[in-house]
C-alpha atoms as a PDB file:
ATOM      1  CA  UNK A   1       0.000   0.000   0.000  1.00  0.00           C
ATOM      2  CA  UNK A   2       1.309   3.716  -0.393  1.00  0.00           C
ATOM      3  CA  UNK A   3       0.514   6.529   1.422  1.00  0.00           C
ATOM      4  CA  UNK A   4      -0.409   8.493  -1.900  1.00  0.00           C
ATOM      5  CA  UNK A   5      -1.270   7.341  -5.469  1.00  0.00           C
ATOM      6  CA  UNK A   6      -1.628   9.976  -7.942  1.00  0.00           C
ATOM      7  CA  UNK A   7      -2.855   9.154 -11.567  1.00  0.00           C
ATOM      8  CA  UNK A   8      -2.980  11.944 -14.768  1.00  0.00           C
ATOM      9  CA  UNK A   9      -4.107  14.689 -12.110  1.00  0.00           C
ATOM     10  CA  UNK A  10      -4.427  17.961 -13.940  1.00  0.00           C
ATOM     11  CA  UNK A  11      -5.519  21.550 -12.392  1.00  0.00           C
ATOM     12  CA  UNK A  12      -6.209  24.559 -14.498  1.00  0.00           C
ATOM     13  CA  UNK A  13      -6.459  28.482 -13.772  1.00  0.00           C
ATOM     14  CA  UNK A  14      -7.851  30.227 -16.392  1.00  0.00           C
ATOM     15  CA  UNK A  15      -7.109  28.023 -18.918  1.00  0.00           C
ATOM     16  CA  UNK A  16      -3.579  27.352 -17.958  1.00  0.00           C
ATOM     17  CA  UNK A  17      -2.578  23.811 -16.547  1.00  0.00           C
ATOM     18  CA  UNK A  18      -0.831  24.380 -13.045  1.00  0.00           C
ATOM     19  CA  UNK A  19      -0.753  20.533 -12.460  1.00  0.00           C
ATOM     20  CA  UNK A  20      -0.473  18.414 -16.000  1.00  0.00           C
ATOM     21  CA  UNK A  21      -1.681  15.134 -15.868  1.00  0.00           C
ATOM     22  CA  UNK A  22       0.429  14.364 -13.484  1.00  0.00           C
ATOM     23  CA  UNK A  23       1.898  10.748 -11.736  1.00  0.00           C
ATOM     24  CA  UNK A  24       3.067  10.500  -8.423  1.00  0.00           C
ATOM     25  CA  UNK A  25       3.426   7.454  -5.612  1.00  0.00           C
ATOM     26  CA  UNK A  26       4.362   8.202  -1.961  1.00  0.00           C
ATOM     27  CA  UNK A  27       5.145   4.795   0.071  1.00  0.00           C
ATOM     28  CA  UNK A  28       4.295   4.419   3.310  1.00  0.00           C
ATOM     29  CA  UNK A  29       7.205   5.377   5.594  1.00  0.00           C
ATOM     30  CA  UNK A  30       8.746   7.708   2.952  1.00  0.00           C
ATOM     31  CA  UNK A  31      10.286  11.386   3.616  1.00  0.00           C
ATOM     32  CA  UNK A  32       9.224  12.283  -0.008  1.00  0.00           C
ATOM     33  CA  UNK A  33      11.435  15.698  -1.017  1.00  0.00           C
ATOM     34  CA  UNK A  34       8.974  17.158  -3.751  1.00  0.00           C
ATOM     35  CA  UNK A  35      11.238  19.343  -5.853  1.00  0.00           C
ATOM     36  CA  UNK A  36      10.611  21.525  -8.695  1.00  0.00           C
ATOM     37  CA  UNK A  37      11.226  25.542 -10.066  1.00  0.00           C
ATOM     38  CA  UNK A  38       8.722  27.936  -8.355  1.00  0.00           C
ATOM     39  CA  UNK A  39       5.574  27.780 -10.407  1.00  0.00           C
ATOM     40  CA  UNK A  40       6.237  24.007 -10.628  1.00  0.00           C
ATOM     41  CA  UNK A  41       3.221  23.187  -9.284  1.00  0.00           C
ATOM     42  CA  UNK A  42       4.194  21.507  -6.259  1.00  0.00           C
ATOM     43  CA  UNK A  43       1.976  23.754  -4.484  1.00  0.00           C
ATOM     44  CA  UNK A  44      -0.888  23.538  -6.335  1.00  0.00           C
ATOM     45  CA  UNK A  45      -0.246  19.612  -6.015  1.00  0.00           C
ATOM     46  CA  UNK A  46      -0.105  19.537  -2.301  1.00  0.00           C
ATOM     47  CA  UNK A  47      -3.548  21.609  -2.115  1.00  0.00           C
ATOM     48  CA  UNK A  48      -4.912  19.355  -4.289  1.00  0.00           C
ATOM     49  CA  UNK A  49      -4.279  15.883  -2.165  1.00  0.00           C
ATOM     50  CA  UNK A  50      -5.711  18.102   1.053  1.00  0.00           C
ATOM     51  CA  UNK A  51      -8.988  18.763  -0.482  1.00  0.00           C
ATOM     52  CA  UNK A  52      -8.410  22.802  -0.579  1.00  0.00           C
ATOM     53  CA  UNK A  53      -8.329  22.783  -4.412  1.00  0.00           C
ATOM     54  CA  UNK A  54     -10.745  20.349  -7.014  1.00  0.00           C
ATOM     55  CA  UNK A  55      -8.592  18.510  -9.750  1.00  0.00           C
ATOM     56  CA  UNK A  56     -10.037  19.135 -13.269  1.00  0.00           C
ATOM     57  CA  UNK A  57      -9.508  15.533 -13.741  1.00  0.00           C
ATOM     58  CA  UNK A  58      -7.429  12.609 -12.365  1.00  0.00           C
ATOM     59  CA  UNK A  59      -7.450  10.185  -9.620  1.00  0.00           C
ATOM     60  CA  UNK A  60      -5.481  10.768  -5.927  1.00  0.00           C
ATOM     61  CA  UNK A  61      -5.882   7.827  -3.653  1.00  0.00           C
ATOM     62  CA  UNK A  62      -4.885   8.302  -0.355  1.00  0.00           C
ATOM     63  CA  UNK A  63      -3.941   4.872   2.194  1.00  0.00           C
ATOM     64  CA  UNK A  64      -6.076   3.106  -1.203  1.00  0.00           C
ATOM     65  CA  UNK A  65      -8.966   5.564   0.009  1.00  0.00           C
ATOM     66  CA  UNK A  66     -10.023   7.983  -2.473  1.00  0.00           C
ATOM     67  CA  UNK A  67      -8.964  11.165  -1.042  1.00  0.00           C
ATOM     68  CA  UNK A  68     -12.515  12.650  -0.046  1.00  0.00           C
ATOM     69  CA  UNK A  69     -13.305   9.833   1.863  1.00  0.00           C
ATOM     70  CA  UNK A  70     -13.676  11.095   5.218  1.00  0.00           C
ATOM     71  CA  UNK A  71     -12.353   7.756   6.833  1.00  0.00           C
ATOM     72  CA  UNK A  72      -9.010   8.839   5.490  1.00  0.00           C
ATOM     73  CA  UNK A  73      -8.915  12.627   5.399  1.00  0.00           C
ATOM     74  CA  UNK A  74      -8.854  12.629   9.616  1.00  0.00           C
ATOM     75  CA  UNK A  75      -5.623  10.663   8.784  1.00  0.00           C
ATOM     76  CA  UNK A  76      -3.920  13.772   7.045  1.00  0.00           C
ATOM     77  CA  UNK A  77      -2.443  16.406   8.831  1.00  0.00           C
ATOM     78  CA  UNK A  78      -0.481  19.929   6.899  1.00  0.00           C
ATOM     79  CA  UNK A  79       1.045  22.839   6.957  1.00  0.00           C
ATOM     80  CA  UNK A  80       0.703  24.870   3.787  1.00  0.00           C
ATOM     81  CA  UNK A  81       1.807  28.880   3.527  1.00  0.00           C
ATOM     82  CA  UNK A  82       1.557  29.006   7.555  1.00  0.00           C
ATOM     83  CA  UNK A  83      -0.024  28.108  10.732  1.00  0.00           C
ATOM     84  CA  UNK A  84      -2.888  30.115  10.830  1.00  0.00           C
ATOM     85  CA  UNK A  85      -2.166  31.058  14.404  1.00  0.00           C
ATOM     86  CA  UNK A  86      -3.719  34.275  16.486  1.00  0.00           C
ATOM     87  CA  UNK A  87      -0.769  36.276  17.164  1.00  0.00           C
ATOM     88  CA  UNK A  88      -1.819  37.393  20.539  1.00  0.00           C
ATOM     89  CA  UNK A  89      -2.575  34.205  21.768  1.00  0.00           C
ATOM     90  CA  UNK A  90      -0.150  31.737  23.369  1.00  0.00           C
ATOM     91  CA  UNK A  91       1.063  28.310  21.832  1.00  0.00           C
ATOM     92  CA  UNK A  92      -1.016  26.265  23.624  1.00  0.00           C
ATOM     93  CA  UNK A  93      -3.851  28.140  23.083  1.00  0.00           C
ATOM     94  CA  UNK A  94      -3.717  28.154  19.413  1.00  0.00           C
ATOM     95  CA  UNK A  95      -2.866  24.738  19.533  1.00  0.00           C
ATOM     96  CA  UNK A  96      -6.458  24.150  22.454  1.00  0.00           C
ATOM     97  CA  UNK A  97      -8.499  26.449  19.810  1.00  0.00           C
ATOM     98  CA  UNK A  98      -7.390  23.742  16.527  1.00  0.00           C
ATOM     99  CA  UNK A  99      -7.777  20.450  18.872  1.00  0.00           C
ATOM    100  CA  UNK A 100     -11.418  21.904  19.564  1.00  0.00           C
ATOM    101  CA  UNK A 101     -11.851  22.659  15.820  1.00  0.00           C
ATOM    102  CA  UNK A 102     -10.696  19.230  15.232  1.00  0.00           C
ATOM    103  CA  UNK A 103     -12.960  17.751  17.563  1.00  0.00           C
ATOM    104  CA  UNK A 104     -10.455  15.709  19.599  1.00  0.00           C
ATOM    105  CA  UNK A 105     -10.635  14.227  23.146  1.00  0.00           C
ATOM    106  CA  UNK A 106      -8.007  13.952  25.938  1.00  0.00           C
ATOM    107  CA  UNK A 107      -7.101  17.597  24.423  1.00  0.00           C
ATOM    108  CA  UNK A 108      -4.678  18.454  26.971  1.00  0.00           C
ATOM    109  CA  UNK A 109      -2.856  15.296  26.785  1.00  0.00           C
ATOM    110  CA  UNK A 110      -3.123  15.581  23.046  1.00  0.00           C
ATOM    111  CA  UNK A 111      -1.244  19.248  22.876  1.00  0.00           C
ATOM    112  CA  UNK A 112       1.744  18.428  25.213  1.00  0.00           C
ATOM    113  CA  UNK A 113       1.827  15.117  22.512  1.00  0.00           C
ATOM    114  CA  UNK A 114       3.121  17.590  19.340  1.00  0.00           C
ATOM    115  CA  UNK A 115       4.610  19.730  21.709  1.00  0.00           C
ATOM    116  CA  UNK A 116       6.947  17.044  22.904  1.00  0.00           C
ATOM    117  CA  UNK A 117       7.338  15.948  19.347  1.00  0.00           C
ATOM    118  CA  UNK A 118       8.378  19.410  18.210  1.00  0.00           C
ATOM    119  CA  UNK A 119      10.940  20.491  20.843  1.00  0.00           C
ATOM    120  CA  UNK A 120       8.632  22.890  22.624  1.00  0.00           C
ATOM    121  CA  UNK A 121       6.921  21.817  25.664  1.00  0.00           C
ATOM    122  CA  UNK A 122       8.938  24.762  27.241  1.00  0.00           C
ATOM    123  CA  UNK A 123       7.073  27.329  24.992  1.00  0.00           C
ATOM    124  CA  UNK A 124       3.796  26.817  25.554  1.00  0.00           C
ATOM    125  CA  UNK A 125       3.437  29.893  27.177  1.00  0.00           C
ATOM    126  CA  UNK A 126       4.516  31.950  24.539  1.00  0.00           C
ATOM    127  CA  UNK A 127       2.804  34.223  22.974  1.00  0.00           C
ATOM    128  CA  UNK A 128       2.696  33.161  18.778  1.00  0.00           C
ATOM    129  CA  UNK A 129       3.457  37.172  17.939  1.00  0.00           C
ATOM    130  CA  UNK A 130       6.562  36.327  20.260  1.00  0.00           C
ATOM    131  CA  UNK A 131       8.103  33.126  18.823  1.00  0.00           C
ATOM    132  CA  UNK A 132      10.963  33.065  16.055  1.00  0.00           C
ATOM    133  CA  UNK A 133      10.414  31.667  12.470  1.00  0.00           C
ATOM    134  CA  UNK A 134      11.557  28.514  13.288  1.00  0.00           C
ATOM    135  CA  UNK A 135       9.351  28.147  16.161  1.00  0.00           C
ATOM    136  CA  UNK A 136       6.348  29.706  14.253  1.00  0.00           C
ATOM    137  CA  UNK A 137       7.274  26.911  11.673  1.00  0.00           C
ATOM    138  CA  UNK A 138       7.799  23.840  14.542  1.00  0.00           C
ATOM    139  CA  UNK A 139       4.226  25.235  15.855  1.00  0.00           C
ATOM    140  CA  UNK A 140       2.289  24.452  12.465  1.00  0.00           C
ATOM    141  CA  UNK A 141       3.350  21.346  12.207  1.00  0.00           C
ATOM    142  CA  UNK A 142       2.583  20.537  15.855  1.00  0.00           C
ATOM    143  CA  UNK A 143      -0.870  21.629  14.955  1.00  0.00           C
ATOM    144  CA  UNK A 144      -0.728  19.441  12.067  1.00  0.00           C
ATOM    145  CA  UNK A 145      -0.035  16.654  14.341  1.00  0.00           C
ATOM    146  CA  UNK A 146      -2.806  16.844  16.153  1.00  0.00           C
ATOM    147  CA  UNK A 147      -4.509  13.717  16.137  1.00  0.00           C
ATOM    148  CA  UNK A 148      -2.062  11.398  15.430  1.00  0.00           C
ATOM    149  CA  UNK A 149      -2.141  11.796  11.119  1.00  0.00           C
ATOM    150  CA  UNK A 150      -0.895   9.127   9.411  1.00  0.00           C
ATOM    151  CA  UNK A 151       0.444  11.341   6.474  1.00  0.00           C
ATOM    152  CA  UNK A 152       1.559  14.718   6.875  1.00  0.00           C
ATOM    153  CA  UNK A 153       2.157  17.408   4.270  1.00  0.00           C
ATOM    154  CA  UNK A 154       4.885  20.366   4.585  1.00  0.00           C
ATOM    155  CA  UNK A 155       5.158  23.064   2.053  1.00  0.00           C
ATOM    156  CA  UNK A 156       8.533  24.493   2.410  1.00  0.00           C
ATOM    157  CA  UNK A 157       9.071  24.536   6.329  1.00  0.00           C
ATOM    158  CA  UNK A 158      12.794  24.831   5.968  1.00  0.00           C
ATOM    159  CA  UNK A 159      12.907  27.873   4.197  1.00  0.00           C
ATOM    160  CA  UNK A 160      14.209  31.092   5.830  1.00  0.00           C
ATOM    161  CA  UNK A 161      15.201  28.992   9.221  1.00  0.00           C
ATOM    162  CA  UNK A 162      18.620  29.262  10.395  1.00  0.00           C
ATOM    163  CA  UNK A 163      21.491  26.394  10.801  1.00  0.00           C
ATOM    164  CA  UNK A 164      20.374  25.531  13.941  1.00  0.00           C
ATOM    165  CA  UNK A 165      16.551  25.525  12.957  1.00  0.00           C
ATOM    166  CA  UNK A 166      17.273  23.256  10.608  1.00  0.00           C
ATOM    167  CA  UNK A 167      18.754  21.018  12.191  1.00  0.00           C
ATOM    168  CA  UNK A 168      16.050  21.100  14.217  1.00  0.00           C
ATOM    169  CA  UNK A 169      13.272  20.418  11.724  1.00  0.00           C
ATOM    170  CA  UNK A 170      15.471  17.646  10.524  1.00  0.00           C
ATOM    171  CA  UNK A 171      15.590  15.915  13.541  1.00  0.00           C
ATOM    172  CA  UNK A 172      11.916  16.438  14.253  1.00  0.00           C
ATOM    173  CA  UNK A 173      10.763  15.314  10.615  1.00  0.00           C
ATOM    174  CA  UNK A 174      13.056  11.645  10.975  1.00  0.00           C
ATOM    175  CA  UNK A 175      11.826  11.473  14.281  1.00  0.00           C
ATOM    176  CA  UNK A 176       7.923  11.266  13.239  1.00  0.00           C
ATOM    177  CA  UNK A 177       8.656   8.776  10.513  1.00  0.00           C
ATOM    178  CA  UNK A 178      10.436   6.717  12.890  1.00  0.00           C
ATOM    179  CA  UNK A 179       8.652   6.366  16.171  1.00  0.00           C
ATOM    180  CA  UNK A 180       5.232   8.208  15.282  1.00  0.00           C
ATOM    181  CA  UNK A 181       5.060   5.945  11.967  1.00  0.00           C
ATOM    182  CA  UNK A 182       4.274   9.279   9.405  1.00  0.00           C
ATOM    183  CA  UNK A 183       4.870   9.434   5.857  1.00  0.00           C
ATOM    184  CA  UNK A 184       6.068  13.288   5.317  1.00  0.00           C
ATOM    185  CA  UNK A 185       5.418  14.752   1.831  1.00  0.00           C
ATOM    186  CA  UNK A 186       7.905  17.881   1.553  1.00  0.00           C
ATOM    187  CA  UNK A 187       8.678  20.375  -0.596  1.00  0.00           C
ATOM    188  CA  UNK A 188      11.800  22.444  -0.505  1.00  0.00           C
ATOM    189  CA  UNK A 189      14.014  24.546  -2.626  1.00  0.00           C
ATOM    190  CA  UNK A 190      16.880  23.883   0.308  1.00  0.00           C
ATOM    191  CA  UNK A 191      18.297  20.948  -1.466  1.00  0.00           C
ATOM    192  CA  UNK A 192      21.066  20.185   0.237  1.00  0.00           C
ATOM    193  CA  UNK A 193      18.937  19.610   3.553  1.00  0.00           C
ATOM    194  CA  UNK A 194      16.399  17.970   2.206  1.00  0.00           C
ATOM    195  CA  UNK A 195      18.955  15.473   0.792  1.00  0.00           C
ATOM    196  CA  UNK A 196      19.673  14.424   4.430  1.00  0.00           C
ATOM    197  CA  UNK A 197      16.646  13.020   5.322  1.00  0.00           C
ATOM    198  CA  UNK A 198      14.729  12.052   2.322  1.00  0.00           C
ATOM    199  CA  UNK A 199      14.043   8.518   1.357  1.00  0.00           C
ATOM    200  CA  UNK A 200      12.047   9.236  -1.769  1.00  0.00           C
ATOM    201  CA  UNK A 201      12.312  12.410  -4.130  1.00  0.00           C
ATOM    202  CA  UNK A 202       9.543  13.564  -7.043  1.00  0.00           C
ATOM    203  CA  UNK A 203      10.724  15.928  -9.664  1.00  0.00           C
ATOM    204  CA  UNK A 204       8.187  18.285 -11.172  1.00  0.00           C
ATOM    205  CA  UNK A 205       8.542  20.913 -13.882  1.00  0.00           C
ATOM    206  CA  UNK A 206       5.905  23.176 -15.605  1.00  0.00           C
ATOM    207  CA  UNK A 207       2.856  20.196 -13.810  1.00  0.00           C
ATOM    208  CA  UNK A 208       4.353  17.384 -14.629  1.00  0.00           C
ATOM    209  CA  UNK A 209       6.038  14.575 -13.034  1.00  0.00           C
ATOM    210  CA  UNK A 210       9.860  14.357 -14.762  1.00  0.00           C
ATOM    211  CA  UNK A 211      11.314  11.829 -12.424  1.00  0.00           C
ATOM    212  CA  UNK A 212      10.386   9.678  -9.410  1.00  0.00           C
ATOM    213  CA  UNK A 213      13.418   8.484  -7.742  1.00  0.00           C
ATOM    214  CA  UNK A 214      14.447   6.801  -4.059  1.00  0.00           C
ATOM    215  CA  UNK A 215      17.445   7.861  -2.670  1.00  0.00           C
ATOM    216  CA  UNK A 216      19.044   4.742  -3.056  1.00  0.00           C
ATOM    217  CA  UNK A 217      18.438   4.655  -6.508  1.00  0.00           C
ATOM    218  CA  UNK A 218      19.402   8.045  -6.547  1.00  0.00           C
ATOM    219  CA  UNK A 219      23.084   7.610  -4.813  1.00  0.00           C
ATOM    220  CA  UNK A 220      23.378   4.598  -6.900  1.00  0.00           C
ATOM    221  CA  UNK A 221      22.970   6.906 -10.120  1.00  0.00           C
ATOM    222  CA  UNK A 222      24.945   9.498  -8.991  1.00  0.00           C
ATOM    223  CA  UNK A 223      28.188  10.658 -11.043  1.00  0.00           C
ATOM    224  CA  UNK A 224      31.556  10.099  -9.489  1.00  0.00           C
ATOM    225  CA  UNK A 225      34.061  12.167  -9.417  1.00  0.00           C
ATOM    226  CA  UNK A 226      37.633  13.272  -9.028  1.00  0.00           C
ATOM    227  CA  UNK A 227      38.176  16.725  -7.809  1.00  0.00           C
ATOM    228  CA  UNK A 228      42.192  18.266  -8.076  1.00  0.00           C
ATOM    229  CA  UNK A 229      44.101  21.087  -7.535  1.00  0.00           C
ATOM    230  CA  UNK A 230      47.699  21.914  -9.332  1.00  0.00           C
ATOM    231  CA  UNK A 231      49.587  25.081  -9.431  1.00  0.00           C
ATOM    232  CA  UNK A 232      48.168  25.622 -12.914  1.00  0.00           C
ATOM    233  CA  UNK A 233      44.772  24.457 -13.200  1.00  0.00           C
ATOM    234  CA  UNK A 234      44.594  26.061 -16.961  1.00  0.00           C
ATOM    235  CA  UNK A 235      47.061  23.647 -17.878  1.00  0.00           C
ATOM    236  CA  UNK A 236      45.981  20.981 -16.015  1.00  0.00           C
ATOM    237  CA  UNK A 237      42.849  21.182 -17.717  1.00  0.00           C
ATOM    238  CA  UNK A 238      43.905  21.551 -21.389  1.00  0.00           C
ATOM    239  CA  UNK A 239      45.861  18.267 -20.721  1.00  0.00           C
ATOM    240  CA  UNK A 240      43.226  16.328 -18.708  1.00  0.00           C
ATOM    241  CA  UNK A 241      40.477  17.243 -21.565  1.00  0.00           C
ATOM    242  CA  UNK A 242      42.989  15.598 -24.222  1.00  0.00           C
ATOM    243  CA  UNK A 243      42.307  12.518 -22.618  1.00  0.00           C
ATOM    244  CA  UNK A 244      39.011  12.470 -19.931  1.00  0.00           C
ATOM    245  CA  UNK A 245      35.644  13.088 -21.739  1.00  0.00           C
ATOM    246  CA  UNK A 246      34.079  15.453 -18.638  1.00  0.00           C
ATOM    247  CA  UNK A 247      36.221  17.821 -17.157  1.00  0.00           C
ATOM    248  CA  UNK A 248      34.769  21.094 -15.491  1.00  0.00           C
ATOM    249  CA  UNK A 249      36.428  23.591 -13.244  1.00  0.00           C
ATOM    250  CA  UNK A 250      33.992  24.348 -10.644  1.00  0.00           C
ATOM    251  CA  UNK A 251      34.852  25.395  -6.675  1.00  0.00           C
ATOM    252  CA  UNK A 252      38.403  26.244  -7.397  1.00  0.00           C
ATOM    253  CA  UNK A 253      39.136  22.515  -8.303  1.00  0.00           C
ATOM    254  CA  UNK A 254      39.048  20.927 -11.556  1.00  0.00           C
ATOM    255  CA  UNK A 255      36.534  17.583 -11.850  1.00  0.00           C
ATOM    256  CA  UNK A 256      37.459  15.118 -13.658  1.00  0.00           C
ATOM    257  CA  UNK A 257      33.672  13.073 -14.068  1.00  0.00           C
ATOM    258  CA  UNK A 258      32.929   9.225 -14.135  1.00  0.00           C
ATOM    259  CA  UNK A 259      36.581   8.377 -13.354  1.00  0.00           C
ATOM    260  CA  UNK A 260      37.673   5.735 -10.232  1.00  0.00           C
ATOM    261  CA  UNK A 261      40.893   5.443 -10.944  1.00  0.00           C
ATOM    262  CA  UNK A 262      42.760   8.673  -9.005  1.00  0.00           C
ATOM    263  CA  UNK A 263      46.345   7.164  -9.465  1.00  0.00           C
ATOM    264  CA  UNK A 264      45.687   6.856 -12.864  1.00  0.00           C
ATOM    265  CA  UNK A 265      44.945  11.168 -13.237  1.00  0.00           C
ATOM    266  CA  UNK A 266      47.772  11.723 -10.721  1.00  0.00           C
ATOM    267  CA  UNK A 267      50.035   9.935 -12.718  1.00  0.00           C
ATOM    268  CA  UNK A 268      48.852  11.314 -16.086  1.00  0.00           C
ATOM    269  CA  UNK A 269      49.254  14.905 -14.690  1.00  0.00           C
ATOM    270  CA  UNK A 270      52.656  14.494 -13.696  1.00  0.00           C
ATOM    271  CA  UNK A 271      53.819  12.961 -16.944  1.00  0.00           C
ATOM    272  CA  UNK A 272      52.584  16.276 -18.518  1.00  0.00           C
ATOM    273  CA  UNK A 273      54.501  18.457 -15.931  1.00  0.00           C
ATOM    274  CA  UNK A 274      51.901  19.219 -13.258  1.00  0.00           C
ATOM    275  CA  UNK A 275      51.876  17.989 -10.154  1.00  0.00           C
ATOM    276  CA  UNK A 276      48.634  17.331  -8.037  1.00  0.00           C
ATOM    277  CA  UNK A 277      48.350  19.506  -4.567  1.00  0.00           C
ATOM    278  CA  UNK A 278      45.099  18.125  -3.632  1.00  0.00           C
ATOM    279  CA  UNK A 279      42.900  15.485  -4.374  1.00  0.00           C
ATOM    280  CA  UNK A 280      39.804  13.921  -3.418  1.00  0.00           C
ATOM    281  CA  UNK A 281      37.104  11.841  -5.068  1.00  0.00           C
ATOM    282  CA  UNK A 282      33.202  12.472  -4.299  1.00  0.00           C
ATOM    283  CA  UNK A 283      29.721  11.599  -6.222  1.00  0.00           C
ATOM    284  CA  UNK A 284      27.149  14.271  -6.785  1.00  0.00           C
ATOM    285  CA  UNK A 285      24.683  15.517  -4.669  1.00  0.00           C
ATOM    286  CA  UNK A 286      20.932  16.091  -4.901  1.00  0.00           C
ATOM    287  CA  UNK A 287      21.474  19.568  -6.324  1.00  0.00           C
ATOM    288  CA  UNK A 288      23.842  19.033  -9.106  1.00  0.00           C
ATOM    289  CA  UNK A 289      21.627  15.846  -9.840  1.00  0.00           C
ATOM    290  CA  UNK A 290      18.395  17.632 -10.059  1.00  0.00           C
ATOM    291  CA  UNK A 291      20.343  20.860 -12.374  1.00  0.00           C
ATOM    292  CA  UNK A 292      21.736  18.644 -14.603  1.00  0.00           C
ATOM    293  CA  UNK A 293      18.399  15.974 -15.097  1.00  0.00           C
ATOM    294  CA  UNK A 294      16.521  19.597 -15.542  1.00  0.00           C
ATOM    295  CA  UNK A 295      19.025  20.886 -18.029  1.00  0.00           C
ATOM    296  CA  UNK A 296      19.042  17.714 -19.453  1.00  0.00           C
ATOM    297  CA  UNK A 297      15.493  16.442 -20.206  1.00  0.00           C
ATOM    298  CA  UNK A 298      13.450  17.135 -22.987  1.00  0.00           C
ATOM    299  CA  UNK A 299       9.630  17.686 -23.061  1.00  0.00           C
END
C-alpha cells in the first residue's frame, strides 16, 4: 500500500494547466522531497491531495482511500503557507483552539503530545506574535499533528530557518517517521537539507512529473568524481580534456567526471609536468543531480 497514489491529475487556472496530468506514488514510511522551479506546481499539487483545491480531472488515492473519503482525510495532517495562528494568543492556546476545531478528546494530553514531538513543551506559554520563524514553523506542524495523522504534508518549512533551525526540523521530521510511523510529503528549494533526510524524491517541472526516484536509486545513479588542484589548473585542464571526456572547473578545483581510478589522473598529470596539490574523489549531490536531469530532459 502507499501513502499516496496519484494518476494523470491535472488543475487549471484560467485556462492554464498548473498541475499536467500528473503521476506521483508516496510509500508508506517515505520522507518524499517534492522538488521543482517555483511555479512548478508543487503547491498547487499539495492543495490538491488536502482537499483545498478540485482537480479538473485525475485520480489521488490516499492509504487506497479515495482522497474525499472522510475515513481517510482525519488521517492527514499539513502545513501549507503558515499556521494560521492568532498572534496574541499563546502556543497552547492556538494549539487548544485547533484540537477543539478538530474535535479531539483527551485535548490536553493531546497538545503536550506535538509539543513534545516538536521540541517545545517549554514554549507553551509563549505568545505566537513572540516566537521566532523557526518556532512559528515547529508550531504548524505541531498543529498538524494533532490527532495522530498518518500522512503529513509540509510546504517548504525549511525555508528562511537558520542552521540551527534546521537542524532542528530535521531531527523532528526523521523522528515522526520513525517512532510516530508518518509518511512526510515535503517540498523544498533547500536541497542540500532535504537530501539528508529524504528517502524518496519527485521531480516536477511546468505540472508534470519528470522523475520519481528513491534515494538509493538516486546515490546509486549518482556521477563520481575526481576533484584536483595543481599550481596551474589552466594547464591541467587543457591536458586532462585531451584525454578524460568530462572535465569542469567548478569550486576552485578541476573535476574530472565518471573516473575511479585517481592514481591513474595523478600519474597522467605528472607525466605532462603538473603535479597534483590536492585530491579527493566524491559523487554528486541532490542539487547538481536535479540541475543537470533539468538541463538535461526534454519535453
Amino acid at each position: 500500500m502507499n501513502a499516496i497514489e496519484i494518476r494523470n491529475l491535472s488543475k487549471s487556472f484560467r485556462g492554464m494547466y498548473a498541475v499536467d496530468n500528473l503521476n506521483m506514488t508516496v510509500p508508506v514510511g517515505a520522507i518524499y522531497g517534492f522538488i521543482g522551479e517555483n511555479g512548478s506546481g508543487k503547491s498547487t499539487t499539495e492543495k490538491l491531495i488536502c482537499g483545498h483545491l478540485v482537480p479538473d480531472n485525475g485520480e489521488i488515492r490516499l492509504f487506497d482511500k479515495d482522497y474525499t473519503d472522510a475515513g481517510v482525510r482525519v488521517r492527514v495532517g499539513a502545513l501549507i503557507e503558515n499556521a494560521g495562528c492568532f498572534p496574541n494568543s499563546s502556543v497552547w492556546d492556538n494549539l487548544m483552539m485547533q484540537a477543539i476545531n478538530l474535535g479531539i478528546k483527551n485535548r490536553e494530553d493531546e497538545i503536550r503530545r506535538v509539543l513534545e514531538i516538536v521540541r517545545m513543551e517549554d514554549s507553551a506559554k509563549t505568545k505566537f506574535k513572540s516566537c521566532s520563524l523557526g518556532m512559528k514553523q515547529r508550531i504548524g506542524i505541531a498543529m498538524a499533528l494533532l490527532g495522530e495523522p498518518a500522512l503529513l504534508i509540509l510546504d517548504e518549512p525549511i525555508n528562511g530557518l537558520d542552521t540551527d533551525g534546521m537542524r532542528i526540523m530535521r531531527e523532528i521530521l526523521v523522528d515522526i517517521t520513525k517512532n510516530y510511523g508518518c509518511t512526510v510529503l515535503i517540498s523544498s528549494h533547500i536541497l542540500g537539507e532535504l537530501e539528508k533526510i529524504a528517502t524518496h524524491y519527485g521531480i516536477i517541472r511546468q505540472g508534470r512529473m519528470i522523475q520519481e526516484i528513491s534515494a538509493e536509486e538516486m546515490e546509486s545513479r549518482a556521477r563520481v568524481f575526481v576533484s584536483l588542484k595543481t599550481k596551474d589548473m589552466k594547464g591541467a585542464k587543457a591536458v586532462l580534456k585531451a584525454k578524460f571526456d568530462s572535465v569542469k572547473e567548478e569550486e576552485e578545483y578541476l573535476r574530472v567526471y565518471d573516473v575511479e581510478d585517481t592514481e591513474s589522473i595523478v600519474k597522467y598529470l605528472l607525466e605532462n609536468g603538473h603535479v597534483v596539490s590536492e585530491l579527493k574523489k566524491n559523487k554528486i549531490g541532490l542539487e547538481e543531480y536535479y540541475i543537470e536531469l533539468m538541463s538535461n530532459k526534454e519535453d
